[in-house]
C-alpha atoms as a PDB file:
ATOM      1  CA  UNK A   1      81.654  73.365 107.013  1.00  0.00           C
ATOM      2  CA  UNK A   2      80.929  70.022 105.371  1.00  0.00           C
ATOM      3  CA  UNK A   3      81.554  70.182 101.183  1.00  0.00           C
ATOM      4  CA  UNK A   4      78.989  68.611  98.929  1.00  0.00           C
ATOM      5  CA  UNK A   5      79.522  68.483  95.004  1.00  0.00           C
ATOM      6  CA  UNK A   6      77.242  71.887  94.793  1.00  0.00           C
ATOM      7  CA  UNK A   7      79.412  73.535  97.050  1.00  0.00           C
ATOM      8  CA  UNK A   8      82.586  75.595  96.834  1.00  0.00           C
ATOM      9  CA  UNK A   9      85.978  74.344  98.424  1.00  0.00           C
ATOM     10  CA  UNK A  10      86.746  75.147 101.721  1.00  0.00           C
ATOM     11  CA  UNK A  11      89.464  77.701 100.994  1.00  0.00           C
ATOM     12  CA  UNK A  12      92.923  77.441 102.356  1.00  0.00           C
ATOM     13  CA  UNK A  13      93.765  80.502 104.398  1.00  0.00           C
ATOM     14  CA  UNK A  14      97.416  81.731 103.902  1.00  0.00           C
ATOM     15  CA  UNK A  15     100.002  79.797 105.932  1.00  0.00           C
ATOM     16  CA  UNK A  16     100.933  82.997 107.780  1.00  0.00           C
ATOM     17  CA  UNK A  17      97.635  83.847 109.458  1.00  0.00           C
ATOM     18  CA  UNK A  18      98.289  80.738 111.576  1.00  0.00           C
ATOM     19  CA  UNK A  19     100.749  82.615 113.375  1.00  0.00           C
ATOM     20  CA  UNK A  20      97.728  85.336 114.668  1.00  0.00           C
ATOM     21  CA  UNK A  21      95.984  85.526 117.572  1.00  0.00           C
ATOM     22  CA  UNK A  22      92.530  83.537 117.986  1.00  0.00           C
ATOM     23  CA  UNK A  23      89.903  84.621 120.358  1.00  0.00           C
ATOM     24  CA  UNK A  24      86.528  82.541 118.884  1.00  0.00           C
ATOM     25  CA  UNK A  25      86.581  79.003 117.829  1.00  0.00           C
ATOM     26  CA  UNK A  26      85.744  80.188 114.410  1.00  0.00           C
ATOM     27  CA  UNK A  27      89.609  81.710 114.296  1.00  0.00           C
ATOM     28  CA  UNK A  28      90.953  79.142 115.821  1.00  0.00           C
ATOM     29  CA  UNK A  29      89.541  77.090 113.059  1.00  0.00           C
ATOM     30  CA  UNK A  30      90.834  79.185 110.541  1.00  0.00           C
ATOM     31  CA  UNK A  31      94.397  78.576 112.324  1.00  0.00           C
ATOM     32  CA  UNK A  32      94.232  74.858 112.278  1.00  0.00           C
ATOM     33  CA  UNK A  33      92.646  75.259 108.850  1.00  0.00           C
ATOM     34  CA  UNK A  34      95.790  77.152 107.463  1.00  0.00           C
ATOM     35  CA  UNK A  35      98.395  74.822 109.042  1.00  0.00           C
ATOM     36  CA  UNK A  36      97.020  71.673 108.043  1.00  0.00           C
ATOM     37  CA  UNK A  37      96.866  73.278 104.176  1.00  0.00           C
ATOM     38  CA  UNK A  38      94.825  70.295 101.849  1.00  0.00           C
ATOM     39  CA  UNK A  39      92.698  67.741 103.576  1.00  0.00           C
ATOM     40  CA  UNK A  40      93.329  64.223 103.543  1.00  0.00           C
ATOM     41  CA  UNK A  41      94.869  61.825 106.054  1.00  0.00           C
ATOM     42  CA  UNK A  42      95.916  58.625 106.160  1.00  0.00           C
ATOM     43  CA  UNK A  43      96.697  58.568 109.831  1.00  0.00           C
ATOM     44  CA  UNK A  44      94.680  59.279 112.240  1.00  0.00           C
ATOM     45  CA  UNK A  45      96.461  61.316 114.796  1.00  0.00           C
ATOM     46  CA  UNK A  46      96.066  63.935 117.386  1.00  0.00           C
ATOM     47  CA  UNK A  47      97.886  66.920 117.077  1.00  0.00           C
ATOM     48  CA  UNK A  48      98.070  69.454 119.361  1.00  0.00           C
ATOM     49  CA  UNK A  49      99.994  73.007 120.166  1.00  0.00           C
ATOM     50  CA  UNK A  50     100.064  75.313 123.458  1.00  0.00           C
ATOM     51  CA  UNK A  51      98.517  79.092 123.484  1.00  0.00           C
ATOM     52  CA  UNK A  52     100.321  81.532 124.743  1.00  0.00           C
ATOM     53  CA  UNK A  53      98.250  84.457 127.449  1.00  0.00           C
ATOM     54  CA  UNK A  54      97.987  86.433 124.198  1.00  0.00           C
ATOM     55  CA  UNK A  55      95.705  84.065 122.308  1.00  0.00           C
ATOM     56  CA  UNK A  56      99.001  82.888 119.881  1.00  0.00           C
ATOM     57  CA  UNK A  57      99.595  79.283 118.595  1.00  0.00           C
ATOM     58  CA  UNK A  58     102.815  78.586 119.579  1.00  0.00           C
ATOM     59  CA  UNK A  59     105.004  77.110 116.624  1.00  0.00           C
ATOM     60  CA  UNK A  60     105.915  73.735 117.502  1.00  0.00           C
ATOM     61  CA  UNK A  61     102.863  71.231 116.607  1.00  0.00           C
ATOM     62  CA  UNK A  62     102.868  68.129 118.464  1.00  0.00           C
ATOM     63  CA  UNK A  63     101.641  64.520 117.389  1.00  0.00           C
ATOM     64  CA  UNK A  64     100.351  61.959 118.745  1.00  0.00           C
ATOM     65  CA  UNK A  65      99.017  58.509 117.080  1.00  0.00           C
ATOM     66  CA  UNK A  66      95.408  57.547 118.041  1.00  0.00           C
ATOM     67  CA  UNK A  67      95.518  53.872 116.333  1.00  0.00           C
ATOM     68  CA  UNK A  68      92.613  52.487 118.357  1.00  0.00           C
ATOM     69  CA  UNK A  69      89.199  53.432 120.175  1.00  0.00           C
ATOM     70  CA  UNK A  70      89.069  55.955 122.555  1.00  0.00           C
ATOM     71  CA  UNK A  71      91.376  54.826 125.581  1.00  0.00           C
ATOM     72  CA  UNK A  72      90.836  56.387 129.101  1.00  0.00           C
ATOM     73  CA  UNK A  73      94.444  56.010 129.932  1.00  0.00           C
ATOM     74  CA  UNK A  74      95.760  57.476 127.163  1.00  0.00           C
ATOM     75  CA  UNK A  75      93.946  60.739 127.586  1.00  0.00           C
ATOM     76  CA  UNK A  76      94.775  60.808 131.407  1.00  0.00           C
ATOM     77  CA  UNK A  77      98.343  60.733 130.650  1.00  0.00           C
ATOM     78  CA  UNK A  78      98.700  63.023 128.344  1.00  0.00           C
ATOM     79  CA  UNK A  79      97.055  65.775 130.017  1.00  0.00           C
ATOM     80  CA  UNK A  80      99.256  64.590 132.974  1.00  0.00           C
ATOM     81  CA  UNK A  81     102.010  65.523 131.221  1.00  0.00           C
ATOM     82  CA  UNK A  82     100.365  68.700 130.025  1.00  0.00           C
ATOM     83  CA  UNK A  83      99.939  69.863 133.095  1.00  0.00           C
ATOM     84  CA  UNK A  84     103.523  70.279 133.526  1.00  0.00           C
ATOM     85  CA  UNK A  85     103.732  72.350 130.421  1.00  0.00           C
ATOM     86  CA  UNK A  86     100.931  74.775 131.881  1.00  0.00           C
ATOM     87  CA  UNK A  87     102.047  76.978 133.616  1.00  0.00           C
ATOM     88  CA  UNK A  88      99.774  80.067 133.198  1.00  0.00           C
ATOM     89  CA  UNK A  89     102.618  82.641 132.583  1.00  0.00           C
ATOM     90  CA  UNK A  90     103.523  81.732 129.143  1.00  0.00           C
ATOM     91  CA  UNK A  91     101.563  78.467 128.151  1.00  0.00           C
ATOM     92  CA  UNK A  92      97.583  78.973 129.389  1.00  0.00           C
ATOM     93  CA  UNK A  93      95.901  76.707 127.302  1.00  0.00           C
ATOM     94  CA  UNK A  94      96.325  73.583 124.737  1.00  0.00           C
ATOM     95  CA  UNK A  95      94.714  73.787 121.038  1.00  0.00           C
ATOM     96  CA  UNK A  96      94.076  70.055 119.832  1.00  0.00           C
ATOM     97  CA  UNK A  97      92.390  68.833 116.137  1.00  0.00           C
ATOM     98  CA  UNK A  98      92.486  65.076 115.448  1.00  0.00           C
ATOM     99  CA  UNK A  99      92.538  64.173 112.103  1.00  0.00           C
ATOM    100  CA  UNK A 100      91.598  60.741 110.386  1.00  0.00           C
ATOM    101  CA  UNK A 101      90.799  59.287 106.608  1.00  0.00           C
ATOM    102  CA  UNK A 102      87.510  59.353 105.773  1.00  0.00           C
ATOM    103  CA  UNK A 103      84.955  61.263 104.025  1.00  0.00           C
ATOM    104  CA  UNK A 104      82.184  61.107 106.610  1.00  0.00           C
ATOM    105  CA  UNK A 105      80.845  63.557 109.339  1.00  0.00           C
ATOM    106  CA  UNK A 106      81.702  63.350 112.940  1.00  0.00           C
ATOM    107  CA  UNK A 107      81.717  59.731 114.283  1.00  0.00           C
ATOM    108  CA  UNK A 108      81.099  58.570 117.696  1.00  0.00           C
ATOM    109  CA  UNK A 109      84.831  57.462 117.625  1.00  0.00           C
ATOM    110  CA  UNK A 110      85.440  61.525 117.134  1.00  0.00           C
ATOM    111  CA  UNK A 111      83.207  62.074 119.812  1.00  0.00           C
ATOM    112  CA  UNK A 112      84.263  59.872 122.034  1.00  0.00           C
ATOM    113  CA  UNK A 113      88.388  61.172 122.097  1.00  0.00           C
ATOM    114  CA  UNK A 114      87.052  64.463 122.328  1.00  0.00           C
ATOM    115  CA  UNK A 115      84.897  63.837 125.874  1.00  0.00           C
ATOM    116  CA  UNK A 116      87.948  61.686 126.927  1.00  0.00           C
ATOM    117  CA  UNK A 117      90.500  64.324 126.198  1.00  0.00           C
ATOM    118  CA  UNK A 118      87.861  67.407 127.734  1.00  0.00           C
ATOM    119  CA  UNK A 119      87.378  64.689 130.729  1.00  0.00           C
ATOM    120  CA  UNK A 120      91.148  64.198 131.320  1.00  0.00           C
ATOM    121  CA  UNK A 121      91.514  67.938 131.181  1.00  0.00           C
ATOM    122  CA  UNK A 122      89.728  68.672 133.440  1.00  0.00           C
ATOM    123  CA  UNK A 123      90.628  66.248 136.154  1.00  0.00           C
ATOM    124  CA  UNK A 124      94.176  67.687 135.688  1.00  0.00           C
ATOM    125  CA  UNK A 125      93.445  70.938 135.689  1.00  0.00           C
ATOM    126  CA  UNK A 126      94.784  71.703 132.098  1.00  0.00           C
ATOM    127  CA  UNK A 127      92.857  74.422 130.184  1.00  0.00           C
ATOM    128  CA  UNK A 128      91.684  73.102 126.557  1.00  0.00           C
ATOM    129  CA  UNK A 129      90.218  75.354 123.771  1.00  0.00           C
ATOM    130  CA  UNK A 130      87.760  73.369 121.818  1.00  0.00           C
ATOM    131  CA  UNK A 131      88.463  70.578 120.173  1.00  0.00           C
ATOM    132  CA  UNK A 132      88.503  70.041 115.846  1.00  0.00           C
ATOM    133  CA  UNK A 133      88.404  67.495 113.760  1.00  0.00           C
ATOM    134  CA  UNK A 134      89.812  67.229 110.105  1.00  0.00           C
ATOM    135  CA  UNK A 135      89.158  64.585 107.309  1.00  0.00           C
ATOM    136  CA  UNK A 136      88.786  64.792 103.561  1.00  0.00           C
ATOM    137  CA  UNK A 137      86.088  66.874 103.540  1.00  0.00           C
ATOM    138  CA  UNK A 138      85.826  68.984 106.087  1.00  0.00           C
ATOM    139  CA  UNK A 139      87.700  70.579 109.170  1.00  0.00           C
ATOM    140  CA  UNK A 140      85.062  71.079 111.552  1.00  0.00           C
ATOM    141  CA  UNK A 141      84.480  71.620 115.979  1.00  0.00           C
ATOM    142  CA  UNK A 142      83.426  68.508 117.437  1.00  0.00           C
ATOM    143  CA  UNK A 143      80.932  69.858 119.825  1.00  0.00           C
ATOM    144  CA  UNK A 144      81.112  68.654 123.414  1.00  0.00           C
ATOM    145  CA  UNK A 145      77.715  69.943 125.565  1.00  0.00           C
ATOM    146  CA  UNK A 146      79.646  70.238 128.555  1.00  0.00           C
ATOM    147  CA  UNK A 147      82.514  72.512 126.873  1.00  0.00           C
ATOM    148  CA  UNK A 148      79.840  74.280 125.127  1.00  0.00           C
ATOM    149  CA  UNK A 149      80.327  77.676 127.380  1.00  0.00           C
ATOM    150  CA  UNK A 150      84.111  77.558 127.361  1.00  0.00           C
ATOM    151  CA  UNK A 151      86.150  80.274 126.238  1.00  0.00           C
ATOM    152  CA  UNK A 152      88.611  80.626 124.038  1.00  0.00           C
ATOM    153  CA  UNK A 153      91.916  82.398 124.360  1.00  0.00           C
END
């Protein structure tokens, strides 16, 4: 949802739905939506969380700082060291929203972490639930066509 002047705010969900169960990316919007509470970053940073086999966000967010252009290498080795997390038993899947300052819409520098991160995935085999974006304005999917048909928890 992008806000315009004519348009309400996008409201803040209560902090304890982010503790429910997701199974459509409109949910897990809603989850990311709730934890991150008011929009507007000065960092740009990915943050990330596992899901559990029962479609749960589990507590501890992680960070990570994206300070330049989409790097290859930087992608590849943190889903490397995913993969060790995953382990299909209690940890199936990893949630990720990058946020950034910035009123505008999805950028190609938005695009371009998210096929680097979906790419790294799936080279090592870790399973990703789609990937979100928050600024200012808006908290919104950043659509990848070739993650398009996955599933979410």
């Amino acid at each position: 949802m992008t806000s315009n002047p004519t348009s309400s705010p996008d409201p803040i969900p209560n902090i304890a739905t982010a503790s429910e169960a997701f199974h459509t990316g409109d949910e897990l919007r809603e989850r990311w939506r709730a934890l991150m509470g008011p929009l507007g970053f000065s960092e740009r940073l990915l943050w990330f969380a596992f899901v559990d086999t029962t479609g749960h966000i589990l507590p501890a967010l992680n960070q990570l700082p994206l300070d330049g252009p989409p790097e290859p290498y930087l992608a590849d080795l943190l889903m490397y060291r995913l993969s060790d997390v995953i382990d299909g038993h209690d940890v199936v899947s990893v949630a990720m929203l990058i946020t950034r300052p910035g009123a505008d819409a999805i950028t190609p520098w938005d695009r371009g972490w998210a096929r680097l991160f979906t790419t790294a995935a799936d080279l090592a085999g870790v399973a990703i639930e789609p990937i979100f974006r928050a600024n200012a304005v808006d908290l919104v999917q950043v659509s990848d066509p070739r993650a398009d048909g996955r599933s979410v928890a």
